[in-house]
C-alpha atoms as a PDB file:
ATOM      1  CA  UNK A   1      86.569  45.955 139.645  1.00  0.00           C
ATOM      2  CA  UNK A   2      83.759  44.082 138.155  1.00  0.00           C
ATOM      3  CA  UNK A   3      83.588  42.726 134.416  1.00  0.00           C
ATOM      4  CA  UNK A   4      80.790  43.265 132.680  1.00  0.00           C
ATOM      5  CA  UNK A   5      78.474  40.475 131.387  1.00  0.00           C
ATOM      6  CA  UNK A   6      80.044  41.001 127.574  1.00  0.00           C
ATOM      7  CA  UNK A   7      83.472  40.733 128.763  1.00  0.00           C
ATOM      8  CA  UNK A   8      82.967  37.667 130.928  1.00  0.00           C
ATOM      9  CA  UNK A   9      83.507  34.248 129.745  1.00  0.00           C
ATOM     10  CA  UNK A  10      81.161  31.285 129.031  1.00  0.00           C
ATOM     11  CA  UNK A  11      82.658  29.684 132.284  1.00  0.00           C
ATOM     12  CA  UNK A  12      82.528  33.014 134.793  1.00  0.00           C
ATOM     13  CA  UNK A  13      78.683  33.747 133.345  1.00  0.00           C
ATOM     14  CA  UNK A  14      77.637  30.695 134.561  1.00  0.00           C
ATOM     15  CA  UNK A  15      79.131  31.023 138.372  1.00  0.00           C
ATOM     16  CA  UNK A  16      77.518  34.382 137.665  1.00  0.00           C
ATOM     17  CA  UNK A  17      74.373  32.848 137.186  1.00  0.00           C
ATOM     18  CA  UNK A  18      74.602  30.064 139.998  1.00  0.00           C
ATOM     19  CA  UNK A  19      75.153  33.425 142.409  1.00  0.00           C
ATOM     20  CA  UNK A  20      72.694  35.432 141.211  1.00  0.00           C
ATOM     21  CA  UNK A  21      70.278  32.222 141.748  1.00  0.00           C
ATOM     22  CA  UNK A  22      71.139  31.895 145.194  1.00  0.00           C
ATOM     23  CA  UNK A  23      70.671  35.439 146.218  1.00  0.00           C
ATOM     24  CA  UNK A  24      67.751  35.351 144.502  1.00  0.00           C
ATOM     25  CA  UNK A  25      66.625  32.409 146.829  1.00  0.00           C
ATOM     26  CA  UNK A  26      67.588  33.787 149.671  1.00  0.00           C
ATOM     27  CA  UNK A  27      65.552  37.098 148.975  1.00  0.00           C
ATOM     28  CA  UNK A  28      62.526  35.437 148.366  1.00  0.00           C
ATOM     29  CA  UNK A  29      62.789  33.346 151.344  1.00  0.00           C
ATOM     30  CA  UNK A  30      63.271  36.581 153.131  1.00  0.00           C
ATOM     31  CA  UNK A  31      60.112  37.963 151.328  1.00  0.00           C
ATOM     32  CA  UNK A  32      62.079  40.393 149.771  1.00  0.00           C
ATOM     33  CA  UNK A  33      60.065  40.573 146.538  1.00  0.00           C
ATOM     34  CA  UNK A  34      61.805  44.182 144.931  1.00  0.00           C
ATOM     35  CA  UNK A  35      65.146  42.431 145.279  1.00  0.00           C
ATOM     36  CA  UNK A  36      64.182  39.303 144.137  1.00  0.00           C
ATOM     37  CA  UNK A  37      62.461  40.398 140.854  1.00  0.00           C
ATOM     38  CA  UNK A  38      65.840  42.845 140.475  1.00  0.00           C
ATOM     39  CA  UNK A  39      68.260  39.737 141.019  1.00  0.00           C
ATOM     40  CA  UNK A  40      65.778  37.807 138.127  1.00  0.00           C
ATOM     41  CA  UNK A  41      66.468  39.890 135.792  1.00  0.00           C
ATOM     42  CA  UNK A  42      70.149  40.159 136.221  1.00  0.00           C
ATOM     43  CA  UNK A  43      70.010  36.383 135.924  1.00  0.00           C
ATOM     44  CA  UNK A  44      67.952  36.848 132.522  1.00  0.00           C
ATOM     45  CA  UNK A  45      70.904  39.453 131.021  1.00  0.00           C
ATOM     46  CA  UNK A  46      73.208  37.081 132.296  1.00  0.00           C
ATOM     47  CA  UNK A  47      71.749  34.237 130.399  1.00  0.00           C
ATOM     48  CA  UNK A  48      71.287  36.342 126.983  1.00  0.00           C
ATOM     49  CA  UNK A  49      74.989  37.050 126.874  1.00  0.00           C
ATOM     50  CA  UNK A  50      75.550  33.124 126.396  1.00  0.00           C
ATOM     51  CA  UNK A  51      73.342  32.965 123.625  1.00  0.00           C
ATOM     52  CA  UNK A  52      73.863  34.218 119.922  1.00  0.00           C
ATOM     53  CA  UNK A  53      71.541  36.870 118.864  1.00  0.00           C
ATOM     54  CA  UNK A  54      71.796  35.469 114.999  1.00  0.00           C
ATOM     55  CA  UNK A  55      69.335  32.796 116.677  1.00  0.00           C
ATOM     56  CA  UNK A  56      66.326  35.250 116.904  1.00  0.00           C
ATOM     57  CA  UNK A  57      65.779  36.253 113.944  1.00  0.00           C
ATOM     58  CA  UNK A  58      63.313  39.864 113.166  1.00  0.00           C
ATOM     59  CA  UNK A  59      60.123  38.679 112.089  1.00  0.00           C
ATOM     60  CA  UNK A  60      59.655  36.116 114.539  1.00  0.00           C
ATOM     61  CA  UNK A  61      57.317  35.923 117.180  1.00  0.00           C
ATOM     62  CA  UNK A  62      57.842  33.942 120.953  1.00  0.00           C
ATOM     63  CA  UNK A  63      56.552  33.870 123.710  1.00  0.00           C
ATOM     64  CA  UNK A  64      57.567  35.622 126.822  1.00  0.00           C
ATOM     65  CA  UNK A  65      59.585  33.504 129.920  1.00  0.00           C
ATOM     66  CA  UNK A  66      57.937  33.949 132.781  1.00  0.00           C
ATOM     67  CA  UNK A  67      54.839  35.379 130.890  1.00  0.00           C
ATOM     68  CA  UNK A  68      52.693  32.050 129.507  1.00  0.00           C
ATOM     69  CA  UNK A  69      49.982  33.114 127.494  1.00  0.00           C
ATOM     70  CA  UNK A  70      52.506  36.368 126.188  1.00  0.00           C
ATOM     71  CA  UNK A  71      53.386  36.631 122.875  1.00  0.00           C
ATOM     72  CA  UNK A  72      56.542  38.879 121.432  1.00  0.00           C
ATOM     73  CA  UNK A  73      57.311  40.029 117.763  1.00  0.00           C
ATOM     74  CA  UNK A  74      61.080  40.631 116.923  1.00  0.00           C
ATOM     75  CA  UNK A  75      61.470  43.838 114.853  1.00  0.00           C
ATOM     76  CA  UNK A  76      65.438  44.035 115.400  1.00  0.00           C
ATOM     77  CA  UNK A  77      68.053  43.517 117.895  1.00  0.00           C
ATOM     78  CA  UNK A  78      70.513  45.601 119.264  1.00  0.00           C
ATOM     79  CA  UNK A  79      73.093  43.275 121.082  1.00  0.00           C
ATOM     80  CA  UNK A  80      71.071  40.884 122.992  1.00  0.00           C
ATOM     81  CA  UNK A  81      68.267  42.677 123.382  1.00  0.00           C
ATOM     82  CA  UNK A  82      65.040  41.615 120.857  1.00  0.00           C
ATOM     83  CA  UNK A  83      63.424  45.225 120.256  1.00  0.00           C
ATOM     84  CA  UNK A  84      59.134  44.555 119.433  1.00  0.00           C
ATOM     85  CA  UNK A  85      56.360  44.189 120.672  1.00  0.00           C
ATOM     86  CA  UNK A  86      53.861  41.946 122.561  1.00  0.00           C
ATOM     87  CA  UNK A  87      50.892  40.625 120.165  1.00  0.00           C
ATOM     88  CA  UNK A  88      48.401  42.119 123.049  1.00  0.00           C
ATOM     89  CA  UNK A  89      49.798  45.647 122.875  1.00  0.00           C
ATOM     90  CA  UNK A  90      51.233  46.154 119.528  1.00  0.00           C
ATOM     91  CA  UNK A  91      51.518  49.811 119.239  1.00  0.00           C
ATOM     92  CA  UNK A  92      53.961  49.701 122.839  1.00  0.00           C
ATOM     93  CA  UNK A  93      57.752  49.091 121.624  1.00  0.00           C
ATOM     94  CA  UNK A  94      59.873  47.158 124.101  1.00  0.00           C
ATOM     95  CA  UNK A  95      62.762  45.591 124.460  1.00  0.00           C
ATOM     96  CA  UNK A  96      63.410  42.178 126.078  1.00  0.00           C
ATOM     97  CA  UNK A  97      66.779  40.460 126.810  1.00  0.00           C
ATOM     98  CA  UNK A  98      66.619  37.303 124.633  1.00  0.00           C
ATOM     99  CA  UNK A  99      67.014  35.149 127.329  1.00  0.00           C
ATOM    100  CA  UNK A 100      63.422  35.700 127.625  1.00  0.00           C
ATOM    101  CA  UNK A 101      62.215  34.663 124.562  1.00  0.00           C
ATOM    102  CA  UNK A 102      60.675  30.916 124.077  1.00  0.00           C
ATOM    103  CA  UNK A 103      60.952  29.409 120.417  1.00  0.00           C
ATOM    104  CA  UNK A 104      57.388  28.280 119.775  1.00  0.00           C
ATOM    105  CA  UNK A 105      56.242  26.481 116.362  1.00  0.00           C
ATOM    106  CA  UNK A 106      52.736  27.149 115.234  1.00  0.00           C
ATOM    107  CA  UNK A 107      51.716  30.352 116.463  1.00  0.00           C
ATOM    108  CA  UNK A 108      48.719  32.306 115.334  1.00  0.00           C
ATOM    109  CA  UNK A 109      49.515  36.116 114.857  1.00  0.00           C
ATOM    110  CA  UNK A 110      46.223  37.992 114.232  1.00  0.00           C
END
């Protein structure tokens, strides 16, 4: 039976990671793009459950891994997922793992 990502350990999240990376190779090799974009985004809820959501505080604004030029405001979290919005559609609420989020300093919200 499989644990799931909260149960697992600092140590096992990280071999979780490493395999998720190399399937995730392999499937793009294999120009398998739906798989590969599934496997990335295991990979990102993987890496949020080794970070602590106290970190990302609501108010703040990042940007978006994988999405330069994105920008995301924190209005709360709900276990390691930063609920929000991006600055370029602010009326669409979303929720992002925060694995995805980048710290950035000096960013100009309109």
């Amino acid at each position: 039976m499989e644990k799931r990502y909260s149960e697992m350990t600092e140590y096992e999240l990280k071999n979780e990671i490493a395999r998720l990376k190399e399937k995730a190779r392999k499937a793009e090799q294999h120009g398998m793009i739906n798989e590969y974009a599934v496997l990335e985004r295991k990979i990102a809820m993987a890496k949020a459950y080794m970070l602590n959501p106290d970190d990302f505080p609501p108010g703040e604004t990042y940007e978006i891994d994988g999405a330069p030029g994105e920008y995301f405001k924190v209005e709360y979290l709900k276990g390691v997922f930063a609920w929000g919005y991006r600055l370029s559609s602010p009326l669409k609420e979303e929720a992002l793992p925060i694995s995805m989020l980048i710290k950035k300093s000096n960013i100009n919200e309109k």
